[in-house]
Protein backbone atom coordinates (compact mmCIF):
# COMPACT_ATOMS: atom_id res chain seq x y z
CA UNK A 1 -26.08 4.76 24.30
CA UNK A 2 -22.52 5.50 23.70
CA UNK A 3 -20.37 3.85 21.26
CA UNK A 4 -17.41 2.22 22.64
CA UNK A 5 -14.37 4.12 22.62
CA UNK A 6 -12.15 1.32 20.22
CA UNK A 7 -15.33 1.92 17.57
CA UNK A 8 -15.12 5.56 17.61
CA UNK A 9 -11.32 5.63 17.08
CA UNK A 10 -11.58 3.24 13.68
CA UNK A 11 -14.59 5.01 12.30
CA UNK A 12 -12.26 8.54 12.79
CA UNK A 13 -9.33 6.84 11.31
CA UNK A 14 -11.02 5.78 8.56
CA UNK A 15 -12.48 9.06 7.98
CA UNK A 16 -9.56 10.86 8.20
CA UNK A 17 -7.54 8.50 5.68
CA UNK A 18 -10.83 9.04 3.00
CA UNK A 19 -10.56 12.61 3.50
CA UNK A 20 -8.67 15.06 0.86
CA UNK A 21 -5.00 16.57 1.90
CA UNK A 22 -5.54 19.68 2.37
CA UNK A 23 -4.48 22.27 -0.66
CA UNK A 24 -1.50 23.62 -0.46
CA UNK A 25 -1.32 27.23 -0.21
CA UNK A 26 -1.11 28.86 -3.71
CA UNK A 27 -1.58 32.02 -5.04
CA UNK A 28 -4.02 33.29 -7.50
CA UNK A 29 -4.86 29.42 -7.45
CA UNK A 30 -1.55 28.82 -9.35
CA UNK A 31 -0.28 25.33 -8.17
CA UNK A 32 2.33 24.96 -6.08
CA UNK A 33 5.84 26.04 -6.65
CA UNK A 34 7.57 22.60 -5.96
CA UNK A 35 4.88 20.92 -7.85
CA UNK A 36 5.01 22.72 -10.36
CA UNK A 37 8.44 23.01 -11.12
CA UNK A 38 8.63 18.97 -10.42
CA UNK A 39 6.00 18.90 -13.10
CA UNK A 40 7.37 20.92 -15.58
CA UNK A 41 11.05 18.71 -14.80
CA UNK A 42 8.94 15.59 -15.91
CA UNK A 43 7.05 17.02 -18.58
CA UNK A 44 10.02 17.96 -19.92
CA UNK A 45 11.45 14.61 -19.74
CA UNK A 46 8.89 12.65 -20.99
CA UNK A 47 9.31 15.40 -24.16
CA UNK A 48 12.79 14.42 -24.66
CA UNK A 49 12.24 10.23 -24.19
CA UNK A 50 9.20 11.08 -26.83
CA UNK A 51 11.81 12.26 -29.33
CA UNK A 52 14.15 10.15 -28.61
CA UNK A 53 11.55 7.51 -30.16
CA UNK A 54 11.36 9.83 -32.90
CA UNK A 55 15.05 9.66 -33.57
CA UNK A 56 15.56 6.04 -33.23
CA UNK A 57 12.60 5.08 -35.79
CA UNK A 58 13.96 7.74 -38.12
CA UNK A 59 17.70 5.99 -38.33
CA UNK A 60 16.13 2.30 -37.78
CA UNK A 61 17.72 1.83 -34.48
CA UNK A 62 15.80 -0.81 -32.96
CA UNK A 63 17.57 -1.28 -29.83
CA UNK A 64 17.13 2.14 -28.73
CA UNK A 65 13.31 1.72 -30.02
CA UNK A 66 12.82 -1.13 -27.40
CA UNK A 67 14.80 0.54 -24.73
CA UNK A 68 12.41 2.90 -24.60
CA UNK A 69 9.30 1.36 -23.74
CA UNK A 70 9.17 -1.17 -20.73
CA UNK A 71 10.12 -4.81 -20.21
CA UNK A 72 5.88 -5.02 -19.69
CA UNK A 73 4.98 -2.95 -22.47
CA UNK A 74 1.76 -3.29 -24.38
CA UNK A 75 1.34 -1.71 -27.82
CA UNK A 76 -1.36 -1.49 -30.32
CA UNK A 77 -1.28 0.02 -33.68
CA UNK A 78 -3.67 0.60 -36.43
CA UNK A 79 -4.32 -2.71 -38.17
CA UNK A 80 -2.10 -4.77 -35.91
CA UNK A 81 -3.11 -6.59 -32.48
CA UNK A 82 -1.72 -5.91 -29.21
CA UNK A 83 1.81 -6.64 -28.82
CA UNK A 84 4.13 -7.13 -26.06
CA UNK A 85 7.77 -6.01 -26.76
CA UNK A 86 8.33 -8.98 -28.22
CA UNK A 87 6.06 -8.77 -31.07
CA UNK A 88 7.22 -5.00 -30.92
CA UNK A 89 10.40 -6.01 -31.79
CA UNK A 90 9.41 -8.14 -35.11
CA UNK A 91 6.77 -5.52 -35.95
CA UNK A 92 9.62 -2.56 -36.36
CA UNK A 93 12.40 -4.49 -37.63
CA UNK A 94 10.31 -5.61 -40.49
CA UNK A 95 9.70 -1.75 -40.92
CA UNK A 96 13.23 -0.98 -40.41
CA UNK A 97 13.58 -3.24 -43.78
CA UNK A 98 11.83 -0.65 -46.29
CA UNK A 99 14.08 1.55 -48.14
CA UNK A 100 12.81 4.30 -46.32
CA UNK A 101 11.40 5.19 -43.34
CA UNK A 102 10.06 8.68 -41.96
CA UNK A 103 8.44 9.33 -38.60
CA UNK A 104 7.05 12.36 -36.97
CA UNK A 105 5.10 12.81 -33.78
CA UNK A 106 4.25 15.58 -32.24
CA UNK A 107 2.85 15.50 -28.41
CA UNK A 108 -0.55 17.77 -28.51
CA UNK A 109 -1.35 16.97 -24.50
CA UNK A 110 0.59 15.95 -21.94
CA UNK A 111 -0.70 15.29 -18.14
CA UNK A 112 1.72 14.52 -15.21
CA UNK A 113 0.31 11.84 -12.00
CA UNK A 114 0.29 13.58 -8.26
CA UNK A 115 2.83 11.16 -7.40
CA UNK A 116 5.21 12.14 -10.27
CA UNK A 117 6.15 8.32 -11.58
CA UNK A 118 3.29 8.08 -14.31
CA UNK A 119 2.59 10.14 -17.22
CA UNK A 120 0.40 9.98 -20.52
CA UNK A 121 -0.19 11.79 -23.44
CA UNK A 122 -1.82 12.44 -26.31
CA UNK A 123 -0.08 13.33 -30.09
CA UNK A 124 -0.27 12.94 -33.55
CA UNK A 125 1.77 10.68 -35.73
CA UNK A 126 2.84 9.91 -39.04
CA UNK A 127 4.93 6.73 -40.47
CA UNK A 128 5.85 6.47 -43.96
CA UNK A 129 7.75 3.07 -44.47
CA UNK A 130 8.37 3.18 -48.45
CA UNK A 131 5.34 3.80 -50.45
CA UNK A 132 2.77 3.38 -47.52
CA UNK A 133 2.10 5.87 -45.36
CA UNK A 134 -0.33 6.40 -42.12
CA UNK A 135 -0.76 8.59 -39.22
CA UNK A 136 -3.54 9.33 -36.59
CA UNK A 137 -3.58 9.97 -33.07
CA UNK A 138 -1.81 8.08 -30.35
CA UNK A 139 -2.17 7.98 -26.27
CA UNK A 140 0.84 7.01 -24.07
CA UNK A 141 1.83 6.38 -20.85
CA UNK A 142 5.05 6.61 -20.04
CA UNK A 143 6.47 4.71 -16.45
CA UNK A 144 9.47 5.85 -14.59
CA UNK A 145 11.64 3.07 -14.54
CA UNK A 146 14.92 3.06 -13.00
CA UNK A 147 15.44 6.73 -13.34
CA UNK A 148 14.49 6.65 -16.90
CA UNK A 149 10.87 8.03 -18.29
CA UNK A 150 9.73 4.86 -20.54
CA UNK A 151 6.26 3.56 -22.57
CA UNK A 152 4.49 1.06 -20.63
CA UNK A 153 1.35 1.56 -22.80
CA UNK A 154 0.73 2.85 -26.27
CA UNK A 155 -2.36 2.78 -28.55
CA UNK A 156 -1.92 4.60 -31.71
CA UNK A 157 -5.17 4.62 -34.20
């Protein structure tokens, strides 16, 4: 017996939606060209908002430190709970009281979504605030918002 005809044409959508795009054509399996040169556009983006963090921690500017992560940013740091931007806020500007302060970070990995919004990586830190210091590893992601590359997440251990 025959399926009916309306059955057979939502089973075949549905099948086509599930299926894979088809690869774009690429040589010597390189990715594409307009991928990759959209790629390397927001890798090298994300790059510059990651040391622009570096530069605002380094001469205590807290505004620009909260400008760069979003309005729904969640951040965790060694020996600290998760904070919203908020708590963010209060956690640096009681750093941004020591008589010194010295940050480095230094992106090790750095991946780039298909869609070209979204981005995370992976570095290594280091935060001396007077006589304590730390440092470890850290994961971001960073969100495009409003035409600026910006940390929605960010768990540093």
């Amino acid at each position: 017996m025959l399926r009916s005809p309306m059955l057979l044409s939502v089973t075949t959508l549905a099948a086509l939606a599930c299926a894979p795009a088809p690869a774009a054509s690429t040589s010597a399996g390189a990715p594409p060209v307009a991928m990759s040169a959209s790629r390397a556009g927001v890798e090298a983006a994300v790059r510059a908002q990651a040391d622009a963090f570096t530069r605002a921690v380094n001469a205590r500017d807290l505004a620009a430190v909260i400008a760069l992560h979003t309005p729904d940013a969640v951040v965790k740091y060694p020996d600290t709970q998760p904070m919203d931007v908020t708590a963010l806020r209060d956690a640096w500007s009681n750093a941004f009281t020591s008589p010194t302060v010295a940050f480095t970070d230094t992106i090790t990995h750095l991946e780039v979504a298909a869609s070209g919004d979204v981005a995370w990586d992976y570095s290594r830190w280091t935060l001396r605030t007077g006589s304590d210091a730390s440092g470890g590893l850290s994961l971001r992601t960073w969100r495009m918002v409003n035409g600026a590359w910006k940390v929605s997440s960010n768990v540093a251990w």
